[in-house]
C-alpha atoms as a PDB file:
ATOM      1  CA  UNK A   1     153.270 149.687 348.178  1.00  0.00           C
ATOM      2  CA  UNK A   2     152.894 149.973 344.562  1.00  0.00           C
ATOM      3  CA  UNK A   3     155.468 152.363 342.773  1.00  0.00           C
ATOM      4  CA  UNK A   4     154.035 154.066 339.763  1.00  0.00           C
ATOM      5  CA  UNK A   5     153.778 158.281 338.727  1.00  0.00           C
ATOM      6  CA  UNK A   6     150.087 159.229 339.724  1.00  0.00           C
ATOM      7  CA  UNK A   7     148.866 161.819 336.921  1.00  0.00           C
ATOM      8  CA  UNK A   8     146.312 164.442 336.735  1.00  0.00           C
ATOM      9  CA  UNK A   9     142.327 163.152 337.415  1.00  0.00           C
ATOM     10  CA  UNK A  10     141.590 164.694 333.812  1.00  0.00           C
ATOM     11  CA  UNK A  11     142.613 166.352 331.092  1.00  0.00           C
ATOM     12  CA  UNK A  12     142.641 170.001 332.179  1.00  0.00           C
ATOM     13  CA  UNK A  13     141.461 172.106 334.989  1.00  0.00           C
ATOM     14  CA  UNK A  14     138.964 174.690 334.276  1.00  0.00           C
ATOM     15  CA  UNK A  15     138.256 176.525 337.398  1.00  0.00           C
ATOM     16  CA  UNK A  16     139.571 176.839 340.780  1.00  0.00           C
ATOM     17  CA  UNK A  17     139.165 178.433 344.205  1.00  0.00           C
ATOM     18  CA  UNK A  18     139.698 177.169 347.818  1.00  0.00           C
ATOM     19  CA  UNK A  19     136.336 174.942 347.788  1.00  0.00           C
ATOM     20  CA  UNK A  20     136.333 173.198 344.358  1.00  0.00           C
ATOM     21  CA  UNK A  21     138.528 172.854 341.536  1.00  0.00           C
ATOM     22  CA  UNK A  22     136.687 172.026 337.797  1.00  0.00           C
ATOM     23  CA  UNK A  23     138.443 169.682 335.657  1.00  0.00           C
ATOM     24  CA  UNK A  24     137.275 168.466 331.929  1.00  0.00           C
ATOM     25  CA  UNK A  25     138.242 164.959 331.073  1.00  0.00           C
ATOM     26  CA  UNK A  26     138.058 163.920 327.334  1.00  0.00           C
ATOM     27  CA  UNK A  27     139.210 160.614 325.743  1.00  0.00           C
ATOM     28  CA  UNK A  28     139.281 159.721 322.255  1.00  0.00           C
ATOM     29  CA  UNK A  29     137.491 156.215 321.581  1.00  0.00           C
ATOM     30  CA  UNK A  30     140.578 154.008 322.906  1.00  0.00           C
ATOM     31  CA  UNK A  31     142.315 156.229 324.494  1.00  0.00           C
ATOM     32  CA  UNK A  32     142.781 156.574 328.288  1.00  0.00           C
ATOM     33  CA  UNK A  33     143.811 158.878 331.438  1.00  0.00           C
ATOM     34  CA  UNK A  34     146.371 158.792 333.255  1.00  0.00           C
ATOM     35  CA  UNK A  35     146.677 156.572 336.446  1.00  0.00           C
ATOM     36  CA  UNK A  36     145.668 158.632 339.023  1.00  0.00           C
ATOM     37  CA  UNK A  37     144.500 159.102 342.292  1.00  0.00           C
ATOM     38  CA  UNK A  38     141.413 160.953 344.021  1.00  0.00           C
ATOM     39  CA  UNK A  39     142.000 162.719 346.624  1.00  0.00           C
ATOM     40  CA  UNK A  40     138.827 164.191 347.558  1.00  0.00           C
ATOM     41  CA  UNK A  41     134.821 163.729 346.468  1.00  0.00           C
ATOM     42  CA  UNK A  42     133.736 164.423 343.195  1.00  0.00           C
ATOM     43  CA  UNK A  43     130.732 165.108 340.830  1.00  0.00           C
ATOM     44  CA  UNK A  44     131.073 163.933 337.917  1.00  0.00           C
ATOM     45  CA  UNK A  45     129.009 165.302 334.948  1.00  0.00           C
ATOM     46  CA  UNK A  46     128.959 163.399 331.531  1.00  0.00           C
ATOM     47  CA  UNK A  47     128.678 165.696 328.519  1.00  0.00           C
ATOM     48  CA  UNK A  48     129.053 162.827 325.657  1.00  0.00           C
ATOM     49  CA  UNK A  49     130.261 159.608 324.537  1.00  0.00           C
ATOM     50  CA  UNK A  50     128.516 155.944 324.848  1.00  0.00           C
ATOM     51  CA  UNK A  51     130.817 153.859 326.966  1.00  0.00           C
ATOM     52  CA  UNK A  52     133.225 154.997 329.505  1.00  0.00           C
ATOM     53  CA  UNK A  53     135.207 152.530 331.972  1.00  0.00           C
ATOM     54  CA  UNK A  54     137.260 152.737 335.060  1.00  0.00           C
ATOM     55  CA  UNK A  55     140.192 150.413 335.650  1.00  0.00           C
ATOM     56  CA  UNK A  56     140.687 150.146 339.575  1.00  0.00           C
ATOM     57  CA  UNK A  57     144.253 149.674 340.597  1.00  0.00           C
ATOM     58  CA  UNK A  58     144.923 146.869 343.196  1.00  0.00           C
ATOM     59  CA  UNK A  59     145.863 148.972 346.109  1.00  0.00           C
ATOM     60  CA  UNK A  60     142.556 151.144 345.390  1.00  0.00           C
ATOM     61  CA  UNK A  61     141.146 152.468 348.491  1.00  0.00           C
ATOM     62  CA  UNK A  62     137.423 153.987 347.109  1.00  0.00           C
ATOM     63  CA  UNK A  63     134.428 152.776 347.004  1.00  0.00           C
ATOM     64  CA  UNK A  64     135.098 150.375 344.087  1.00  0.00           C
ATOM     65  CA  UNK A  65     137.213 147.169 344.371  1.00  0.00           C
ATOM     66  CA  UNK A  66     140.173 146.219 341.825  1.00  0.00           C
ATOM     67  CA  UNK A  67     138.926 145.744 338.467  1.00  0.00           C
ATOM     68  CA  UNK A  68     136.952 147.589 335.758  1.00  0.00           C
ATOM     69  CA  UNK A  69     133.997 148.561 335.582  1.00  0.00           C
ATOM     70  CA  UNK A  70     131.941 149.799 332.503  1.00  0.00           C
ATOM     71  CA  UNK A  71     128.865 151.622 332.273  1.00  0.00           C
ATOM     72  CA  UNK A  72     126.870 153.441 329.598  1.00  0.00           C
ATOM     73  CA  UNK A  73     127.023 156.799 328.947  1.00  0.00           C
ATOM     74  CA  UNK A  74     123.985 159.735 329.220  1.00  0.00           C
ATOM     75  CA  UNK A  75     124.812 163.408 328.618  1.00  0.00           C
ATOM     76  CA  UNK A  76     123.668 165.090 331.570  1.00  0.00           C
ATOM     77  CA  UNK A  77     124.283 161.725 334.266  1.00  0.00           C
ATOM     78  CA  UNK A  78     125.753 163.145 337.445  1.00  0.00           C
ATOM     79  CA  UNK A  79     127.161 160.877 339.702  1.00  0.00           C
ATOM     80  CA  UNK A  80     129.054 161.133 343.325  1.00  0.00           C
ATOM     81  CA  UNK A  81     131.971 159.519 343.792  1.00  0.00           C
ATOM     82  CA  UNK A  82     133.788 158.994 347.151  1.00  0.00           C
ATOM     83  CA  UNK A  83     137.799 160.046 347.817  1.00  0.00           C
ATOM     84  CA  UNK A  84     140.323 157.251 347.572  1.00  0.00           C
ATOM     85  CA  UNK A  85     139.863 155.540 344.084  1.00  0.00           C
ATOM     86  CA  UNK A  86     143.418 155.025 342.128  1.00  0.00           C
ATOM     87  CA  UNK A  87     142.358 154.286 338.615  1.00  0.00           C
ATOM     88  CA  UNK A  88     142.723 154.911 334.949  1.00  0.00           C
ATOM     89  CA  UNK A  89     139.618 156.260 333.027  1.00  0.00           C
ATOM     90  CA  UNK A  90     139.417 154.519 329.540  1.00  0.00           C
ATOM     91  CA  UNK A  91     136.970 155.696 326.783  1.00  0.00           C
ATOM     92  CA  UNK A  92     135.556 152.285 325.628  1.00  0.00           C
ATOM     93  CA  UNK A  93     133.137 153.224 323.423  1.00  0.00           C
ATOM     94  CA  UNK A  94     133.023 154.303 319.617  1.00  0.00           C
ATOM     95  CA  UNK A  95     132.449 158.195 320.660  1.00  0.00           C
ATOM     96  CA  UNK A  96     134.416 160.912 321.633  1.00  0.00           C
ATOM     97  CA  UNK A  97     133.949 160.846 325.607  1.00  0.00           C
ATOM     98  CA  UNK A  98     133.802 163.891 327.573  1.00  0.00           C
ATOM     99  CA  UNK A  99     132.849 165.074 331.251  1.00  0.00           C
ATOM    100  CA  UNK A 100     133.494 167.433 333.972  1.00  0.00           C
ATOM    101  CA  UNK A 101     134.727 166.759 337.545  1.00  0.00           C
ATOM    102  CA  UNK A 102     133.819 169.152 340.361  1.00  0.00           C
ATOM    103  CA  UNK A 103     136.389 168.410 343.077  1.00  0.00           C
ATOM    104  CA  UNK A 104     134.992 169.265 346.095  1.00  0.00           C
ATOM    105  CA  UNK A 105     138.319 170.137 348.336  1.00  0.00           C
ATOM    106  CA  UNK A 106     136.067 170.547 351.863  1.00  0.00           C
END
């Protein structure tokens, strides 16, 4: 087992009830999240920025393998994304990168 100090999934949470909790995750070009892990399925809505990456921890248990993977960025993409993932977010483009997550906790 890998030790390490998961942190949050994004930058701040912005709503919250039983069901869902709404987080907004923004990254400066460079910068990145913390490690963390996902506990539950998520929707995740981009709002701007060109380039955003995910860096897949070894031990990841989602539905992407170790590694990063980069994709292009369109404000308004939603995409699903299954529990398990333990990764770090990192903005790798040349724009200020921002999205919400809707955690969807049943």
């Amino acid at each position: 087992m890998v030790e390490r100090t998961l942190g949050d999934v994004a930058t701040r949470v912005l709503f919250e009830n039983e069901r869902v909790k709404v987080w907004e995750l923004a990254l400066a070009p460079g910068e990145t999240s913390d490690v963390h892990e996902h506990h539950h399925d998520y929707l995740l809505i981009q709002l701007e920025g060109d380039k955003i990456a995910g860096i897949f921890e070894a031990d990841t248990h989602g539905e992407y393998p170790p590694g990063t993977v980069e994709g292009d960025v369109a404000p308004g993409n939603v995409f699903y994304t299954a529990k398990g993932g333990i990764e770090t977010a990192k903005n790798t483009g040349q724009q200020h990168y921002r999205e919400i997550l809707v955690e969807l906790k049943d």
